[in-house]
Protein backbone atom coordinates (compact mmCIF):
# COMPACT_ATOMS: atom_id res chain seq x y z
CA UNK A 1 -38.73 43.43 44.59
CA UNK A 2 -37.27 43.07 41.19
CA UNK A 3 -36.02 39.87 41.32
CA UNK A 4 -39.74 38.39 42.15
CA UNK A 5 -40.42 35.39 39.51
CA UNK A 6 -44.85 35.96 39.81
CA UNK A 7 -45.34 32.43 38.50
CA UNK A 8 -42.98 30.66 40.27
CA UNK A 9 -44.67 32.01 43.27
CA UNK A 10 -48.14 31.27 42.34
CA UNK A 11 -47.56 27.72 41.47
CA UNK A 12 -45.47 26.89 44.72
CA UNK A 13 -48.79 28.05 46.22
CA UNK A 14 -50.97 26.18 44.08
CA UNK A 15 -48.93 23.12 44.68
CA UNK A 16 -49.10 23.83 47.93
CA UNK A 17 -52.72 24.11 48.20
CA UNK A 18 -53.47 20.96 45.93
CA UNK A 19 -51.03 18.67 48.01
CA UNK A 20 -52.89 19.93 51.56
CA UNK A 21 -55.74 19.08 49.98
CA UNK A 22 -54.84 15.77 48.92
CA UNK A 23 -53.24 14.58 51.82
CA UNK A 24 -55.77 15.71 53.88
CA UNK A 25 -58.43 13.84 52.01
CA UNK A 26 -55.93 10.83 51.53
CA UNK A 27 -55.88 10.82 55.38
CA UNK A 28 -59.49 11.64 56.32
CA UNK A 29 -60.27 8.20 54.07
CA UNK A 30 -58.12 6.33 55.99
CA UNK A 31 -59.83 7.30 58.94
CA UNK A 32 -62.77 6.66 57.85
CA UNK A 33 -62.06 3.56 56.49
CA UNK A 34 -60.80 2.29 59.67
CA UNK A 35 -63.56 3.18 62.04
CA UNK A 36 -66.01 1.55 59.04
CA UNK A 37 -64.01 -1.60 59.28
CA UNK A 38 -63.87 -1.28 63.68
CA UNK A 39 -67.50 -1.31 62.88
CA UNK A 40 -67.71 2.11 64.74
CA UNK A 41 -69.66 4.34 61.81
CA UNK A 42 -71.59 2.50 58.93
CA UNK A 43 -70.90 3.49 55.29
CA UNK A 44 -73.04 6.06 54.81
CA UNK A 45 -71.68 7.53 57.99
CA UNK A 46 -68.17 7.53 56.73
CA UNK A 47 -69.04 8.85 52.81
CA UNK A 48 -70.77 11.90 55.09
CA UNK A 49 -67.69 12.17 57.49
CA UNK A 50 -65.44 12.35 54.66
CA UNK A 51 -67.26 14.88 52.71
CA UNK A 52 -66.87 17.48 55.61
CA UNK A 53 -63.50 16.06 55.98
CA UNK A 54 -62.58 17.04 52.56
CA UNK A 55 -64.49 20.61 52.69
CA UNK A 56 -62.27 21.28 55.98
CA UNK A 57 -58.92 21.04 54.41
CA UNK A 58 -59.41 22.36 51.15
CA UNK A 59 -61.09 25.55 53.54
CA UNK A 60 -57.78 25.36 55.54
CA UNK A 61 -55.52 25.05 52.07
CA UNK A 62 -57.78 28.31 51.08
CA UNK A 63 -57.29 30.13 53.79
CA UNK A 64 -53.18 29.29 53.95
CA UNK A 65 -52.79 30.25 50.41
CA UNK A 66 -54.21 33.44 50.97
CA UNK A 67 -51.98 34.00 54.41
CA UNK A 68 -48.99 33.58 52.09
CA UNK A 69 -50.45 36.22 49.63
CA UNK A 70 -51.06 38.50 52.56
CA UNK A 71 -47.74 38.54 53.79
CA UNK A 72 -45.94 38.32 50.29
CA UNK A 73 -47.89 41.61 49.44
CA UNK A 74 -46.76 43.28 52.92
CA UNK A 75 -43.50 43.00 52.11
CA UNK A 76 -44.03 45.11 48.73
CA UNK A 77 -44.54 48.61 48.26
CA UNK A 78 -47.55 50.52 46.69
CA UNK A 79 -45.66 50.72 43.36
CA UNK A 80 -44.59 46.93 43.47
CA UNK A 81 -48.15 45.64 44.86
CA UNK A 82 -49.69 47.77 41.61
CA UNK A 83 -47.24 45.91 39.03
CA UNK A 84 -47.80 42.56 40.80
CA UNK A 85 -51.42 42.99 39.99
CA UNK A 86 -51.06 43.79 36.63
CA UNK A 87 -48.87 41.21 36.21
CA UNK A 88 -51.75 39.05 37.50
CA UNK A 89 -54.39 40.19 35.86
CA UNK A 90 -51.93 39.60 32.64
CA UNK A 91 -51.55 36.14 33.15
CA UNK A 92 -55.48 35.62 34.40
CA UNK A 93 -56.33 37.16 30.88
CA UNK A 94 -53.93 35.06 29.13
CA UNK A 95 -55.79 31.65 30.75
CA UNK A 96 -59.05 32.57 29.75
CA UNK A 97 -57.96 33.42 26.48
CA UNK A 98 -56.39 29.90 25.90
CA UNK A 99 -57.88 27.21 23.83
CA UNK A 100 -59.18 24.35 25.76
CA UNK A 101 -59.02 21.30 23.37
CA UNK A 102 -61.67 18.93 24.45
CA UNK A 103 -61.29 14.97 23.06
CA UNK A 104 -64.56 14.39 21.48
CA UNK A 105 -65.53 10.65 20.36
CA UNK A 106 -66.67 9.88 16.78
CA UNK A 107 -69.60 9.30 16.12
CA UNK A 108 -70.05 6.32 13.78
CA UNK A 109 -73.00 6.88 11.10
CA UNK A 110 -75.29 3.63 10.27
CA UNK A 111 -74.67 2.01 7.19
CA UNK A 112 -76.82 2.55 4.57
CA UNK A 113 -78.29 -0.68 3.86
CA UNK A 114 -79.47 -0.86 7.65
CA UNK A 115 -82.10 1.30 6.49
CA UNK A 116 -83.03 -1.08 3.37
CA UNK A 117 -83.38 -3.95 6.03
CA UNK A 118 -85.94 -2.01 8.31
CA UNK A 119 -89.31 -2.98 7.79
CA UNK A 120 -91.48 -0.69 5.46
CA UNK A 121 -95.16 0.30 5.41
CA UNK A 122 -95.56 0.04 1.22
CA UNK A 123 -97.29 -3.21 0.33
C-alpha cells in the first residue's frame, strides 16, 4: 500500500474517537439533565450516571478505533504491516521528543521597603 498517508489515517481516527466521545458525553448530560429536572434522579445521582456514561463511550470510541486498526492492518502484508510500524514508532518517538512549552505566571518579588515597614525586635 504505497500510497498510504500514516498520519492522515491516524488523525481521522483520533478525530474520530474524540468526537464519539464528545457527543456521547454531550448527550449522556442531556439526559441526565432532564431526568434531574423531571425530578426522576437527584444530583448526585445524575453526576454518578454521567460518569459511567462518559467511561462507556470513550470504552466504545477505544474499542472502534482499534477495529479500524485491525482491519486497516489486514489489508497489508507482512512487509507493509513491518514499515507501518516503524513508521509509527517514528512518529511516537518524535512526540515524546517534542518540547512542551508550559505558560508559567510571574512571580512578583516584594518591594524592598515592605521589609523596612515590618515590625523589628531591636529596641
Amino acid at each position: 500500500m504505497a500510497g498510504f498517508d500514516f498520519v492522515d489515517m491516524a488523525r481521522k481516527a483520533f478525530l474520530a474517537g474524540v468526537g464519539a466521545v464528545a457527543v456521547g458525553a454531550e448527550r449522556s448530560q442531556e439526559l441526565v439533565d432532564e431526568l434531574i429536572a423531571r425530578g426522576e434522579l437527584t444530583v448526585e445521582q445524575g453526576k454518578a450516571l454521567n460518569a459511567e456514561l462518559t467511561r462507556k463511550v470513550k470504552e466504545t470510541a477505544d474499542e472502534s478505533q482499534e477495529a479500524l486498526l485491525r482491519a486497516h492492518l489486514r489489508t497489508m502484508s507482512a512487509e507493509e504491516r513491518a514499515a507501518w510500524v516503524a513508521r509509527a514508532q517514528q512518529v511516537a518517538s518524535d512526540l515524546d521528543a517534542e518540547t512542551v512549552e508550559v505558560p508559567v505566571e510571574e512571580v512578583v518579588a516584594e518591594p524592598a521597603d515592605a521589609a523596612e515597614d515590618a515590625p523589628s525586635d531591636e529596641a
